[in-house]
PDB file of N, CA and C in Angstrom:
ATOM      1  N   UNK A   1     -23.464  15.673  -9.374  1.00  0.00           N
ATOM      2  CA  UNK A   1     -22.359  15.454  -8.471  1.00  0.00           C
ATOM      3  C   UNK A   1     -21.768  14.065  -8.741  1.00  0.00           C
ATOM      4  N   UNK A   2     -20.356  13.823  -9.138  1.00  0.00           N
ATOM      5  CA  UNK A   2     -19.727  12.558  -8.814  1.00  0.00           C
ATOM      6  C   UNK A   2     -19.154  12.506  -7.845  1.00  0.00           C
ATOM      7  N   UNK A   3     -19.764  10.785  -7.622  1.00  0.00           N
ATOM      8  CA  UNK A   3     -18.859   9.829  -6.412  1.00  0.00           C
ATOM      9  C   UNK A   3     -17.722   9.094  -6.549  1.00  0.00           C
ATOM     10  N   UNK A   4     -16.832   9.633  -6.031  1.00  0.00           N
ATOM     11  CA  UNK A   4     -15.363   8.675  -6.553  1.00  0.00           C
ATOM     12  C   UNK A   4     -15.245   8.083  -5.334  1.00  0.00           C
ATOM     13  N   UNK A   5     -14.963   6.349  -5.521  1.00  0.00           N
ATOM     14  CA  UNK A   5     -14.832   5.496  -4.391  1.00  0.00           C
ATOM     15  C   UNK A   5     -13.051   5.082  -4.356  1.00  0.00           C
ATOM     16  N   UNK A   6     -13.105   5.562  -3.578  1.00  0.00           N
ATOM     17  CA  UNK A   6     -11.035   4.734  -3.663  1.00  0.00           C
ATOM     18  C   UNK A   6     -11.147   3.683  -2.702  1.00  0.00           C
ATOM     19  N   UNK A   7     -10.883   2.981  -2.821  1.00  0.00           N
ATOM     20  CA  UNK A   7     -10.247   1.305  -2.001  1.00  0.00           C
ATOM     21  C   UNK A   7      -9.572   1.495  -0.961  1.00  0.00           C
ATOM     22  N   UNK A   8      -9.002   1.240   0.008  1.00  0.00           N
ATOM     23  CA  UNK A   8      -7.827   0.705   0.847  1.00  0.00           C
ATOM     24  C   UNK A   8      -7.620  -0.599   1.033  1.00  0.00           C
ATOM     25  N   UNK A   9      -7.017  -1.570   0.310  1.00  0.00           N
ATOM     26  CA  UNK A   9      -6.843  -3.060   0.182  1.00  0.00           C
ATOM     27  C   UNK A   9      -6.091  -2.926   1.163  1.00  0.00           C
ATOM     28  N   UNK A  10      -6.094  -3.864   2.511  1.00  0.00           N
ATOM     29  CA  UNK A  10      -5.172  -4.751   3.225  1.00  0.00           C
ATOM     30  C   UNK A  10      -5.046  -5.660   3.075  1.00  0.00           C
ATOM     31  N   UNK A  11      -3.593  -6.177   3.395  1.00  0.00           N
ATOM     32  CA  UNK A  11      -2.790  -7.354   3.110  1.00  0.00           C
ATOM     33  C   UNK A  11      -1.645  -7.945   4.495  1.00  0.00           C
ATOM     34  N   UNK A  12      -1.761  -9.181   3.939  1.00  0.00           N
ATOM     35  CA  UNK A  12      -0.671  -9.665   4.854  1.00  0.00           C
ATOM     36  C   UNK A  12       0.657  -9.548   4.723  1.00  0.00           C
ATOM     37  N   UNK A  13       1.015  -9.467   3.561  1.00  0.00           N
ATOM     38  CA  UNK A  13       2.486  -9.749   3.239  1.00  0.00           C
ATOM     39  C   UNK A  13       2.457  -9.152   1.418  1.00  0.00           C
ATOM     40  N   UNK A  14       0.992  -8.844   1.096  1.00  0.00           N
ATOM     41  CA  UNK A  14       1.542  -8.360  -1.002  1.00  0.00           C
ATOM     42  C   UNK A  14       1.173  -7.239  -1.045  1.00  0.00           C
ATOM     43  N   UNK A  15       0.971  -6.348  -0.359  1.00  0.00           N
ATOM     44  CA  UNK A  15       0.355  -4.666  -0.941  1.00  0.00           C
ATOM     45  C   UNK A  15       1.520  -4.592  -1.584  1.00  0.00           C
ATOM     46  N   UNK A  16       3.036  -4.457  -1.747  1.00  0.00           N
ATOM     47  CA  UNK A  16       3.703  -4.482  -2.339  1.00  0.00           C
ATOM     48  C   UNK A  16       3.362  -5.103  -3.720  1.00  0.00           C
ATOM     49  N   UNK A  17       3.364  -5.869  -4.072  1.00  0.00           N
ATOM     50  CA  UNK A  17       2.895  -6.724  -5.229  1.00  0.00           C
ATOM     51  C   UNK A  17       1.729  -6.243  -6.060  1.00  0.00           C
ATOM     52  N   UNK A  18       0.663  -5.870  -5.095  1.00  0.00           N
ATOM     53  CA  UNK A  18      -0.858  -5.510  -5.593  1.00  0.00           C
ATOM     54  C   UNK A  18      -0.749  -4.263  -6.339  1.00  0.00           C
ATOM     55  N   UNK A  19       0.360  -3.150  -5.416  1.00  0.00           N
ATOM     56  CA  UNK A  19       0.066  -1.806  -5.704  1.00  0.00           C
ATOM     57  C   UNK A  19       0.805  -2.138  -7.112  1.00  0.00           C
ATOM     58  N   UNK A  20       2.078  -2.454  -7.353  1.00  0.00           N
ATOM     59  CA  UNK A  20       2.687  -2.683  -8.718  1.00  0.00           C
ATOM     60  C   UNK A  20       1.871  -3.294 -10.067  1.00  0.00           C
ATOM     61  N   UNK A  21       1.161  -4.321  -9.508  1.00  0.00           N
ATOM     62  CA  UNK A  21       0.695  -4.736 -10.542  1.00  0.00           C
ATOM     63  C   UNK A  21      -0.550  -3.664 -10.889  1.00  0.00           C
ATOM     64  N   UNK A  22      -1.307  -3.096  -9.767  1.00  0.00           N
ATOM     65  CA  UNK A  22      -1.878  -2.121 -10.305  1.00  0.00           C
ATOM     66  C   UNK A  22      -1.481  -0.798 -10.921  1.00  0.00           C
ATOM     67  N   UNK A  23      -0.441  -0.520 -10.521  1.00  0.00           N
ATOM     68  CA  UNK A  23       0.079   0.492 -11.132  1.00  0.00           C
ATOM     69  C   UNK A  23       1.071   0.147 -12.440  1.00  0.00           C
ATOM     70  N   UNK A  24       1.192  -0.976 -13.110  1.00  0.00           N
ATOM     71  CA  UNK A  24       1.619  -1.299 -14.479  1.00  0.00           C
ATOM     72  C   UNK A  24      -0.203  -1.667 -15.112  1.00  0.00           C
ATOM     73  N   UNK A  25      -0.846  -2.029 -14.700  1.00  0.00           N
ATOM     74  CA  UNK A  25      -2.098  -2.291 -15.464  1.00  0.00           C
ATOM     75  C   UNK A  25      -2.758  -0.939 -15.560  1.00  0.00           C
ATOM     76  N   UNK A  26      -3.122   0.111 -15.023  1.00  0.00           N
ATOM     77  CA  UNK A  26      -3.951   1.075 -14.565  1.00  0.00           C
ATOM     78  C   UNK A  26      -2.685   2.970 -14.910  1.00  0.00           C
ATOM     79  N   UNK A  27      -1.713   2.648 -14.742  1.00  0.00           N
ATOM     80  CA  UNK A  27      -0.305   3.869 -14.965  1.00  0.00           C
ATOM     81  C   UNK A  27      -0.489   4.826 -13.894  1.00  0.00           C
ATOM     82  N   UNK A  28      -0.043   5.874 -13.765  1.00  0.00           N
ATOM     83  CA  UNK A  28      -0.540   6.930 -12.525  1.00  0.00           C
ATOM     84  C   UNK A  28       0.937   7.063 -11.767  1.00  0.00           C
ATOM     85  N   UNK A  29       1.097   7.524 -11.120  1.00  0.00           N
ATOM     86  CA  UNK A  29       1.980   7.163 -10.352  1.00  0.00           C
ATOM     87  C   UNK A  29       1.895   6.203  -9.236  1.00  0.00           C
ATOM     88  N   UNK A  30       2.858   5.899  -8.398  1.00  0.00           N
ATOM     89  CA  UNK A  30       2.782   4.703  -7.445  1.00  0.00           C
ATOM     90  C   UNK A  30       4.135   5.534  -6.139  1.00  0.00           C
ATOM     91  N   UNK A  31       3.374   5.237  -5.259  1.00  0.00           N
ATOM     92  CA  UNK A  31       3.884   5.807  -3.976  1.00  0.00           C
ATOM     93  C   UNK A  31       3.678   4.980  -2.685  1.00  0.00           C
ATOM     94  N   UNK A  32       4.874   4.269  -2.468  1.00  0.00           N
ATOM     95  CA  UNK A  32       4.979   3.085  -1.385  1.00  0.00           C
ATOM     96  C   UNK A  32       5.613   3.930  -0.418  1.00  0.00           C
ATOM     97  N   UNK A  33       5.455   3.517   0.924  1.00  0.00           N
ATOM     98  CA  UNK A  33       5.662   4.386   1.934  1.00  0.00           C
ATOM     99  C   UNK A  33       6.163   2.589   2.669  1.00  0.00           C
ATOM    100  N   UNK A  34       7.486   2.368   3.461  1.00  0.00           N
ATOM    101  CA  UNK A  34       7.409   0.947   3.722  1.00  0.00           C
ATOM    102  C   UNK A  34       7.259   1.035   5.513  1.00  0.00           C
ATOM    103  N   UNK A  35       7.760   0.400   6.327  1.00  0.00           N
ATOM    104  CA  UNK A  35       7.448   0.088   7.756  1.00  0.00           C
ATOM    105  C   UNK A  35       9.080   1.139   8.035  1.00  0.00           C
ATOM    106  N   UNK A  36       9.874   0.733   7.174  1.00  0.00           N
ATOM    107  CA  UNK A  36      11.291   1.433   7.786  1.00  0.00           C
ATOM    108  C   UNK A  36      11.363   2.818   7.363  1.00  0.00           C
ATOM    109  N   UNK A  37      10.728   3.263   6.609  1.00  0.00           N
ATOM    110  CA  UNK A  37      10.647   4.422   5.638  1.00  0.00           C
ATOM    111  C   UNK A  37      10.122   5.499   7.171  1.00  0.00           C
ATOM    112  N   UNK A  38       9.017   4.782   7.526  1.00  0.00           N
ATOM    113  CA  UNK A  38       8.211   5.211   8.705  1.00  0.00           C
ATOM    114  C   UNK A  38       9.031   5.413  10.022  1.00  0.00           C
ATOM    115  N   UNK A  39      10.387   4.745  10.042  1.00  0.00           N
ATOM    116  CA  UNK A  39      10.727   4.322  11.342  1.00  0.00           C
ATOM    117  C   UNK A  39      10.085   3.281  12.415  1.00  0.00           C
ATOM    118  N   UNK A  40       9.192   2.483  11.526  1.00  0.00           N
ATOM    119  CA  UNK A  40       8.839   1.600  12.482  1.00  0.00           C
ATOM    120  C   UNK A  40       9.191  -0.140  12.495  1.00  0.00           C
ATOM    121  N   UNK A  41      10.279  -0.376  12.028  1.00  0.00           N
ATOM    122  CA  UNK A  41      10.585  -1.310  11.794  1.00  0.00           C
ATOM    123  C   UNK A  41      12.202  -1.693  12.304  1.00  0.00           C
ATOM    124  N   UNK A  42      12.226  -1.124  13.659  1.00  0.00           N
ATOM    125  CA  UNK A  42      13.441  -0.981  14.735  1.00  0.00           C
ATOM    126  C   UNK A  42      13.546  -1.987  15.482  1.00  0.00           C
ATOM    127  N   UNK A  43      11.873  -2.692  16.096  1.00  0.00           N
ATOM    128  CA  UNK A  43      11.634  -3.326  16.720  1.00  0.00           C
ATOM    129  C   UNK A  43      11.502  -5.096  16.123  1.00  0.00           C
ATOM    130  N   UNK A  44      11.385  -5.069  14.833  1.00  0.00           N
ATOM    131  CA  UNK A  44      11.115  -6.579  14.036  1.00  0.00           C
ATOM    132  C   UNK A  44      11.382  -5.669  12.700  1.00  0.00           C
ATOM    133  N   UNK A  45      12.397  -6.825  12.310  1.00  0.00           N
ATOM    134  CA  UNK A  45      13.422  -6.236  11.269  1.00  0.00           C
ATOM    135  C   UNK A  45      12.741  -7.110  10.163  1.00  0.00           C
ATOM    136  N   UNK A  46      11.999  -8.100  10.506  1.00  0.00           N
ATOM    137  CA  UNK A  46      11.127  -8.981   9.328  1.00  0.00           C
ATOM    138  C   UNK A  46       9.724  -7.617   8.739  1.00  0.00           C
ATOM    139  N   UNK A  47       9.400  -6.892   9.168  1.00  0.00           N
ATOM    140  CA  UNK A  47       8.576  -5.680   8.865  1.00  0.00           C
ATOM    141  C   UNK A  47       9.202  -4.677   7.632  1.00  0.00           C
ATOM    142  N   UNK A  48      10.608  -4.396   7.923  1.00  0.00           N
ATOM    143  CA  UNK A  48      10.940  -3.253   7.045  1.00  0.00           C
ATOM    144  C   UNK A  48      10.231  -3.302   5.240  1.00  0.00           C
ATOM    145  N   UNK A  49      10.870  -4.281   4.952  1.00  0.00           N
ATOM    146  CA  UNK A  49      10.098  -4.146   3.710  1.00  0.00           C
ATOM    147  C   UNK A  49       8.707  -4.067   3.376  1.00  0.00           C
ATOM    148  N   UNK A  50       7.734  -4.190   4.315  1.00  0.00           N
ATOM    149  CA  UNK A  50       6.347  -4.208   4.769  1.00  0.00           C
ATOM    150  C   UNK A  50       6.045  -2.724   4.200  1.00  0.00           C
ATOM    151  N   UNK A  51       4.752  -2.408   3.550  1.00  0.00           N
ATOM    152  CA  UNK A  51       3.927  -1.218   3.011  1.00  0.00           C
ATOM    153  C   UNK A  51       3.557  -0.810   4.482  1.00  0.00           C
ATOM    154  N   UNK A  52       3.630   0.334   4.717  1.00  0.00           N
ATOM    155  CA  UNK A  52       2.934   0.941   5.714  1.00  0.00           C
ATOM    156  C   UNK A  52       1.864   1.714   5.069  1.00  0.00           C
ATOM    157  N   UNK A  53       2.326   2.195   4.143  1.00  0.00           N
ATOM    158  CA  UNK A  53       0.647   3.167   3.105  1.00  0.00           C
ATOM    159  C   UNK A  53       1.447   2.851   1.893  1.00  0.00           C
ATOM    160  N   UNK A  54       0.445   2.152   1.052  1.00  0.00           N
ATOM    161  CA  UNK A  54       1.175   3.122  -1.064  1.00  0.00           C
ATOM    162  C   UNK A  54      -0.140   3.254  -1.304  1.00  0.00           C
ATOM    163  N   UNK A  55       0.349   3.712  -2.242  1.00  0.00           N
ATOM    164  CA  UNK A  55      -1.196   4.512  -2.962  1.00  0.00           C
ATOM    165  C   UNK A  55      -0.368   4.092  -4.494  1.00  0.00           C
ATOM    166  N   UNK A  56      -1.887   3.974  -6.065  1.00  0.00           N
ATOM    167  CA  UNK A  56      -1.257   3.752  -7.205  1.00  0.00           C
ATOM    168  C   UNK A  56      -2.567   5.237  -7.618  1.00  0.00           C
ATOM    169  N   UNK A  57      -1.888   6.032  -7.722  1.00  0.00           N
ATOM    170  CA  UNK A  57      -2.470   7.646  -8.073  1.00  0.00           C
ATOM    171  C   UNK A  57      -2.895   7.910  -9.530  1.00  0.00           C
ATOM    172  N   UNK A  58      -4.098   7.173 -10.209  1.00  0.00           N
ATOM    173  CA  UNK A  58      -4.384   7.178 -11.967  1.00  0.00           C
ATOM    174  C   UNK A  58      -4.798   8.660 -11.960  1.00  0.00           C
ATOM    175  N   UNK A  59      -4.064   8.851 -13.402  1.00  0.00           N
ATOM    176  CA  UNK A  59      -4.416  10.070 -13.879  1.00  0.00           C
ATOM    177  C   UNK A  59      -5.440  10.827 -14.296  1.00  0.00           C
ATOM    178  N   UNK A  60      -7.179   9.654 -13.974  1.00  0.00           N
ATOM    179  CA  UNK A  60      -8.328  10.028 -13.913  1.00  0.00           C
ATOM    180  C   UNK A  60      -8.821  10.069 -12.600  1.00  0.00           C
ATOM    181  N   UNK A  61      -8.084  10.229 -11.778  1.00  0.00           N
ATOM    182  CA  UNK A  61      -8.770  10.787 -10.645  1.00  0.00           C
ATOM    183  C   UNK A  61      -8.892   9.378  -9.813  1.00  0.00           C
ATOM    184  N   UNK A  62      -8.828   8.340  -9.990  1.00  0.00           N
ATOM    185  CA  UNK A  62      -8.685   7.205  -9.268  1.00  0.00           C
ATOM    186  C   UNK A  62      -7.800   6.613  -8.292  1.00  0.00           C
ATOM    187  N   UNK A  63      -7.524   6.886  -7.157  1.00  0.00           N
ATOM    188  CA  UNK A  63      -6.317   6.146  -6.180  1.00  0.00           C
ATOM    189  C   UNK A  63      -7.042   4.729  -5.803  1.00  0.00           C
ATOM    190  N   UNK A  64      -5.922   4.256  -5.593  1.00  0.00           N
ATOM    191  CA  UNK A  64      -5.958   2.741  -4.878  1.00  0.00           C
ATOM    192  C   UNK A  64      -5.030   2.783  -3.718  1.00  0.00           C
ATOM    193  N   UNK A  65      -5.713   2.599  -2.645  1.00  0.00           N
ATOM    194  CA  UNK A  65      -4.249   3.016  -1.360  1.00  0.00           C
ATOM    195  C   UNK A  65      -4.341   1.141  -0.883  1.00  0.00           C
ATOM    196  N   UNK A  66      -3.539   0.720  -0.499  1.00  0.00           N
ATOM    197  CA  UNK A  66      -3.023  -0.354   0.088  1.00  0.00           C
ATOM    198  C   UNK A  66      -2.301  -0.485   1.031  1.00  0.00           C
ATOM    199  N   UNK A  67      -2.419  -1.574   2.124  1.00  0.00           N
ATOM    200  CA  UNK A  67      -0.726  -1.511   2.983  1.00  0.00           C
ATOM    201  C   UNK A  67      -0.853  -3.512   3.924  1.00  0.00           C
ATOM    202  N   UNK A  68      -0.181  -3.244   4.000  1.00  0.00           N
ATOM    203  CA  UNK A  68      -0.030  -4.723   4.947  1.00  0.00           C
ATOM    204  C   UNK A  68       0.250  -4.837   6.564  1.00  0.00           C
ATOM    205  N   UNK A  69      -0.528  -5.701   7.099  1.00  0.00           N
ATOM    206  CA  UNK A  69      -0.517  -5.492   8.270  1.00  0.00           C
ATOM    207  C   UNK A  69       1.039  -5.980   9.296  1.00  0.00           C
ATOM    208  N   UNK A  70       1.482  -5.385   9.735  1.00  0.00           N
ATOM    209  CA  UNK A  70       2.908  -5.788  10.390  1.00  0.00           C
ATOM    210  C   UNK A  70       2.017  -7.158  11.524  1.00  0.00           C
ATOM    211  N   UNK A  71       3.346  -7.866  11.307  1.00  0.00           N
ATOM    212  CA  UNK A  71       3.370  -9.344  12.044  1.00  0.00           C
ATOM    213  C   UNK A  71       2.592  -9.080  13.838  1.00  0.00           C
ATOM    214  N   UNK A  72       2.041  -9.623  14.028  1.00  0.00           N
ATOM    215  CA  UNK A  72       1.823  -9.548  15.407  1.00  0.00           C
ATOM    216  C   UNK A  72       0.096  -8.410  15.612  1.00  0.00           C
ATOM    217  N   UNK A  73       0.019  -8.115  14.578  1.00  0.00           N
ATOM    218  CA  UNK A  73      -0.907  -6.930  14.714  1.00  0.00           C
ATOM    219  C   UNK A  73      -2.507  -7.597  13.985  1.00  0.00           C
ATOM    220  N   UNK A  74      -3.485  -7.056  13.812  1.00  0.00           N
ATOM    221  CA  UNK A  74      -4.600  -7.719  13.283  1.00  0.00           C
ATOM    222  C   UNK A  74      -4.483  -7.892  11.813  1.00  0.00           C
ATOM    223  N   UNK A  75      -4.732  -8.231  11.279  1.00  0.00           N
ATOM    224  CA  UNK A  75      -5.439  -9.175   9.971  1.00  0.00           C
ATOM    225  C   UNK A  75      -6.500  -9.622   9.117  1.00  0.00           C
ATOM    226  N   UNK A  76      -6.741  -8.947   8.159  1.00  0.00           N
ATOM    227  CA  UNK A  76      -7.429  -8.839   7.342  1.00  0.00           C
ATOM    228  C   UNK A  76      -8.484 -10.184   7.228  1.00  0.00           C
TER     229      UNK A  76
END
């Protein structure tokens, strides 16, 4: 039986950054989901560009999911 471990990195402000650079080092696809994408970024407009989920999806079976925590909320 294999164990495949996937990550969920939180961040303050780079899951954006992290998931890219992992997904140019590692290939797969890459799927950012942001705070406005979600509709939740109505209330603090400094959020929208904020990861709410991405994932960098390698073509061996490996995800890396990431996201950043919106302002005001807990912290890594």
């Amino acid at each position: 039986m294999v164990t495949r471990l996937n990550p969920y990195l939180n961040f303050t402000t780079e899951a954006r950054e992290a998931l890219e650079f992992y997904h140019a080092a590692l290939g797969g696809k890459l799927e950012i989901m942001s705070f406005a994408d979600g509709g939740m970024a109505d209330d603090d407009p400094t959020t929208a560009d904020l990861v709410m989920h991405g994932a960098v999806v390698g073509d061996l079976g490996l995800t890396i999911y990431a996201s950043d925590a919106p302002p005001g909320g807990d912290t890594p």
